[in-house]
C-alpha atoms as a PDB file:
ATOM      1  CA  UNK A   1      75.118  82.388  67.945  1.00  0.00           C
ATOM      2  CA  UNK A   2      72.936  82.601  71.149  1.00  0.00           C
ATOM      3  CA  UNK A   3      72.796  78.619  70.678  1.00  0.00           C
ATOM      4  CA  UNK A   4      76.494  78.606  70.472  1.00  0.00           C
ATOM      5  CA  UNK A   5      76.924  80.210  73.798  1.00  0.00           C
ATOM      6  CA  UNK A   6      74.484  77.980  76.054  1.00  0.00           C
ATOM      7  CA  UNK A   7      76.765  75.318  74.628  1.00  0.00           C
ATOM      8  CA  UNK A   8      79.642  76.675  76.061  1.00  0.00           C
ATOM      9  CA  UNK A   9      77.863  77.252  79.131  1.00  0.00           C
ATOM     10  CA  UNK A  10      76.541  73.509  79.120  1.00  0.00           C
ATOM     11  CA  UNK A  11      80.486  72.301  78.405  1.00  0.00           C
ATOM     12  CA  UNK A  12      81.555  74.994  81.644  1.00  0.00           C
ATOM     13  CA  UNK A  13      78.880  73.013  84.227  1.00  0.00           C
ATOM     14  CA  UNK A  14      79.822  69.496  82.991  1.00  0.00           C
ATOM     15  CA  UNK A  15      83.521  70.331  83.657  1.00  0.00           C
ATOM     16  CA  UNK A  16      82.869  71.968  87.090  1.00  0.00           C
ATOM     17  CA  UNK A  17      80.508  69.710  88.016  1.00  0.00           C
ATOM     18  CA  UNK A  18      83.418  66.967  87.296  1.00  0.00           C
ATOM     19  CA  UNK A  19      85.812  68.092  89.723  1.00  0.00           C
ATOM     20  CA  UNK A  20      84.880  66.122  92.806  1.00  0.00           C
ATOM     21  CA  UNK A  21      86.790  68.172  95.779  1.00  0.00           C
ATOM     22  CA  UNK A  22      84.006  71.545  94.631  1.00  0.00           C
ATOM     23  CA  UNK A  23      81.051  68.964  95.517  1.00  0.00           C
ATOM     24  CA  UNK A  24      82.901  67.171  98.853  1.00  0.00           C
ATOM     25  CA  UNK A  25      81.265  67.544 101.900  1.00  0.00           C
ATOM     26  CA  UNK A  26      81.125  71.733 102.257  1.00  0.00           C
ATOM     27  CA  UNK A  27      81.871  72.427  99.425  1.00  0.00           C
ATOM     28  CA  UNK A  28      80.225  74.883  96.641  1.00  0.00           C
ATOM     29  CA  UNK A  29      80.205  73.692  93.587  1.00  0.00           C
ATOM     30  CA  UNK A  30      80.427  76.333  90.453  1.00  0.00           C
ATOM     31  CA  UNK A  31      80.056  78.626  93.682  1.00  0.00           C
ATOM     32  CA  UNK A  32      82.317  80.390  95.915  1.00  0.00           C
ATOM     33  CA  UNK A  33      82.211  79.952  99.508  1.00  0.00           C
ATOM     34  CA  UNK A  34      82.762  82.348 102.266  1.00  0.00           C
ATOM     35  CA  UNK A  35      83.054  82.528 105.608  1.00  0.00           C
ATOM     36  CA  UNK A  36      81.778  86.155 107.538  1.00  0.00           C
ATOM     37  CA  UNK A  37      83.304  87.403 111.025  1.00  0.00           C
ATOM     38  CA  UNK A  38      81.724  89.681 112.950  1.00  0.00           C
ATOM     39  CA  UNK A  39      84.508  90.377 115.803  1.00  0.00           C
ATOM     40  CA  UNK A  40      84.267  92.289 118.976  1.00  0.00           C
ATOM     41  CA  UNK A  41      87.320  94.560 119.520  1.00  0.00           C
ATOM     42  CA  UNK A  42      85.508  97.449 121.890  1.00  0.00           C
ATOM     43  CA  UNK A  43      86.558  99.058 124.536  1.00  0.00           C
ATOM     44  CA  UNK A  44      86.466  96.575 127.888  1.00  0.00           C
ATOM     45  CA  UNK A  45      84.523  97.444 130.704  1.00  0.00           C
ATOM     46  CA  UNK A  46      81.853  98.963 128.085  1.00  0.00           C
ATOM     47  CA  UNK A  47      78.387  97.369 127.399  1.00  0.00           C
ATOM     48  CA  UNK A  48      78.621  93.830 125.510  1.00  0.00           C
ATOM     49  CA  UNK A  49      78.183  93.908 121.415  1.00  0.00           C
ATOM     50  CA  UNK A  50      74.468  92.844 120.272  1.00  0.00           C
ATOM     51  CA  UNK A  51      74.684  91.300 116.901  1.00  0.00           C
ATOM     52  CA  UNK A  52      72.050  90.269 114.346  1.00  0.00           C
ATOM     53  CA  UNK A  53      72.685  89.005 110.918  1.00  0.00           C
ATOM     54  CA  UNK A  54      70.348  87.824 108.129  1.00  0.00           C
ATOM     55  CA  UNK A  55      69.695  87.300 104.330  1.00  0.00           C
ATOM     56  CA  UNK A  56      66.429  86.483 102.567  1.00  0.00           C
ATOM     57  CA  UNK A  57      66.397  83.659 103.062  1.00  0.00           C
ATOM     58  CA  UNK A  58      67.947  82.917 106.509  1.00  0.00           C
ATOM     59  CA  UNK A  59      67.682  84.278 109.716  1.00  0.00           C
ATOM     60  CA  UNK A  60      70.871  83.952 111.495  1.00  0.00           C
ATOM     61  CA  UNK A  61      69.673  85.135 115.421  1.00  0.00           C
ATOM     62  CA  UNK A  62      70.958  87.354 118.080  1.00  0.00           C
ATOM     63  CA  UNK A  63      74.081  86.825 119.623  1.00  0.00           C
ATOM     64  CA  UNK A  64      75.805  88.697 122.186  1.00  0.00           C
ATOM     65  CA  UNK A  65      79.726  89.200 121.681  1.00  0.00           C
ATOM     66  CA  UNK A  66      81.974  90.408 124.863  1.00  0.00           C
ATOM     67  CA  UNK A  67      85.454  91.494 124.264  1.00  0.00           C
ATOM     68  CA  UNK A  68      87.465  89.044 121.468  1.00  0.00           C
ATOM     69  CA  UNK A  69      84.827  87.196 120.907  1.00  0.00           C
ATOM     70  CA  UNK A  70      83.148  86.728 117.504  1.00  0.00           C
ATOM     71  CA  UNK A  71      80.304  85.305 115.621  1.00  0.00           C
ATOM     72  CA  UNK A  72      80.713  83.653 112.169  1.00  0.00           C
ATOM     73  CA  UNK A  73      79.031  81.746 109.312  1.00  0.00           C
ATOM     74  CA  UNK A  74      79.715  79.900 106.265  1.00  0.00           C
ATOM     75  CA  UNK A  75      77.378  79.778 102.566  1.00  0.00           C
ATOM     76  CA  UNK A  76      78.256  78.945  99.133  1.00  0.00           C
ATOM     77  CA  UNK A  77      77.220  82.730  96.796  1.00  0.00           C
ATOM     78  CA  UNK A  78      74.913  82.178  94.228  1.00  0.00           C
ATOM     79  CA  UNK A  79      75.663  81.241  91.036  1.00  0.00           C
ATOM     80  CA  UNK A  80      74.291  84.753  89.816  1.00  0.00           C
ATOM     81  CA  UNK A  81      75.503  87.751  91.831  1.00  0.00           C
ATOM     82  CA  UNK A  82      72.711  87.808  94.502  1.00  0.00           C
ATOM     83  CA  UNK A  83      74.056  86.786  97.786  1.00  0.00           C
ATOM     84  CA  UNK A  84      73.078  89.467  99.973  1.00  0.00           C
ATOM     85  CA  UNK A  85      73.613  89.472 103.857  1.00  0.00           C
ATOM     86  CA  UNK A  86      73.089  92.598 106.320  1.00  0.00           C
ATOM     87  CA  UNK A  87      74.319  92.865 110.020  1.00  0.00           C
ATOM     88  CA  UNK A  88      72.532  95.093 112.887  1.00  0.00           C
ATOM     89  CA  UNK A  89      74.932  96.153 115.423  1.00  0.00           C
ATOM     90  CA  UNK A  90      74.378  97.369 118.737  1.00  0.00           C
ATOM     91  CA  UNK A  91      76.791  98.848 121.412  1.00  0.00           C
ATOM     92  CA  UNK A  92      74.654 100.965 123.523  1.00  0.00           C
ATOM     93  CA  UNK A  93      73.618 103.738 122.891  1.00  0.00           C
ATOM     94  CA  UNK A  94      75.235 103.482 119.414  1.00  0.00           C
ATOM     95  CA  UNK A  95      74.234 100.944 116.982  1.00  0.00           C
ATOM     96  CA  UNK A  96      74.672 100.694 113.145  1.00  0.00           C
ATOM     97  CA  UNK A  97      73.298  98.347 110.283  1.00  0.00           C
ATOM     98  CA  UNK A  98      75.187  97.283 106.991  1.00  0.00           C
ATOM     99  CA  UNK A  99      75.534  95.045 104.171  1.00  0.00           C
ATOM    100  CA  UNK A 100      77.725  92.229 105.578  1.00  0.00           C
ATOM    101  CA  UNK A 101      78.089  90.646 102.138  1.00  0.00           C
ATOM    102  CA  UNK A 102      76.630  91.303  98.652  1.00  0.00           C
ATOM    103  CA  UNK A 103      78.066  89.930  95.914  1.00  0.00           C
ATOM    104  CA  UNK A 104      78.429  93.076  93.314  1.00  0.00           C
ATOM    105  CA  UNK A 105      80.704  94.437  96.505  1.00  0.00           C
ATOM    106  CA  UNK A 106      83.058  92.065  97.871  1.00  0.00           C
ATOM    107  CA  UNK A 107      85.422  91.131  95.184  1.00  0.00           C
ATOM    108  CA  UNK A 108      88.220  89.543  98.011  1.00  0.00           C
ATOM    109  CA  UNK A 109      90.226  86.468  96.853  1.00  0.00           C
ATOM    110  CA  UNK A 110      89.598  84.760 100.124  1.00  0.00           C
ATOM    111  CA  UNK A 111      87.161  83.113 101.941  1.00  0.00           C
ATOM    112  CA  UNK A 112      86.884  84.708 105.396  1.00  0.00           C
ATOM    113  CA  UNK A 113      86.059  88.386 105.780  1.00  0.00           C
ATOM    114  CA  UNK A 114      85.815  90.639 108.770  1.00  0.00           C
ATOM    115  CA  UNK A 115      84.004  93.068 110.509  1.00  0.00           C
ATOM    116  CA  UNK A 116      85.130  94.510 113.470  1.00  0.00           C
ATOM    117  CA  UNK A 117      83.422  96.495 115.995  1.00  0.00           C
ATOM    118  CA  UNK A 118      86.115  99.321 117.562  1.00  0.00           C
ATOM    119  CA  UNK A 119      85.222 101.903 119.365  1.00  0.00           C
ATOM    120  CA  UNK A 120      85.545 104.556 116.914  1.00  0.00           C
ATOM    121  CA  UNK A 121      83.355 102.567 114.261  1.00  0.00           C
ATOM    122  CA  UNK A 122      83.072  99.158 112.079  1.00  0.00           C
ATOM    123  CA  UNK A 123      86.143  98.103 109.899  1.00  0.00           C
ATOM    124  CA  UNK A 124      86.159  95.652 107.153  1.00  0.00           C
ATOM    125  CA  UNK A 125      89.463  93.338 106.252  1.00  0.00           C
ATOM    126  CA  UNK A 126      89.788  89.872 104.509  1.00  0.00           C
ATOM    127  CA  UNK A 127      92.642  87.456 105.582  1.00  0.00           C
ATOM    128  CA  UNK A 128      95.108  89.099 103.625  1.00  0.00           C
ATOM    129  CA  UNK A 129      94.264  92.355 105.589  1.00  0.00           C
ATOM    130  CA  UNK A 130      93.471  91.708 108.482  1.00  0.00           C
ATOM    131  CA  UNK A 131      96.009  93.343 110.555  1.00  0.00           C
ATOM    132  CA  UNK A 132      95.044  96.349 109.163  1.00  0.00           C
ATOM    133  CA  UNK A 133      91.456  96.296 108.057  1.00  0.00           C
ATOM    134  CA  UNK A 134      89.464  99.625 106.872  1.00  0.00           C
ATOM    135  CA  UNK A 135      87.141 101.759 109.074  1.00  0.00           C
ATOM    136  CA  UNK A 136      83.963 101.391 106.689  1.00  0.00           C
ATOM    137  CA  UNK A 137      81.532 103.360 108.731  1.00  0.00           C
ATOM    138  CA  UNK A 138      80.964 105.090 111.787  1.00  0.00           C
ATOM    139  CA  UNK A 139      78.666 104.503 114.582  1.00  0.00           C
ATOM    140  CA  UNK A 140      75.008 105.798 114.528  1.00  0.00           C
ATOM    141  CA  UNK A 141      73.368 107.353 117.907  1.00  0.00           C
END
């Protein structure tokens, strides 16, 4: 039985692996790709937004965000549900850190999500919602 499965398995990978567009230039293969916003919508005339974001295995900097601006970044998930990526905000004197992406939590049929840093706290929308994305947690501090 157990033999019968890895077969099927075997037959799924051959037939992904034979559509060309998934392996073109960006693309993800048997993987999903995504695209994460972090966007600054605070208050003008307020202290800039510090940002750092990261996984295990990649280290994506500080940045500094003023008003409208954003900073984004593109990966393929895992083939297994492990894709993990956590933000540190910082508008002084508040700050707050989060999972930006993990796969067992983000179950959106698009590719870009967003964060957005409001006044008030950090909200969470994918393209389909972005007009009205979700206040997902407050500020800390």
């Amino acid at each position: 039985m157990s033999f019968t499965i890895f077969k099927i398995f075997l037959l799924f990978l051959v037939i992904e692996a034979s559509i060309p567009h998934r392996f073109a230039e960006g693309g993800c293969g048997a993987t999903v790709r995504r695209t994460i916003h972090v966007v600054n919508k605070l208050t003008p005339d307020t202290p800039q937004l510090d940002v750092h974001c990261y996984s295990k295995d990649d280290d994506l900097g500080n940045h500094t965000l003023s008003i409208g601006q954003e900073f984004k970044w593109t990966f393929c998930t895992n083939f297994f549900p492990t894709t993990l990526y956590a933000c540190h905000l910082w508008w002084f004197p508040k700050e707050k850190s989060f999972d930006a992406y993990k796969d067992t939590l983000f179950k959106s049929t698009t590719e870009d999500l967003f964060w957005i840093a409001k006044p008030d706290g950090i909200y969470f929308g994918d393209a389909n919602h972005i007009q009205n994305p979700e206040k997902k947690y407050d500020w800390e501090g």
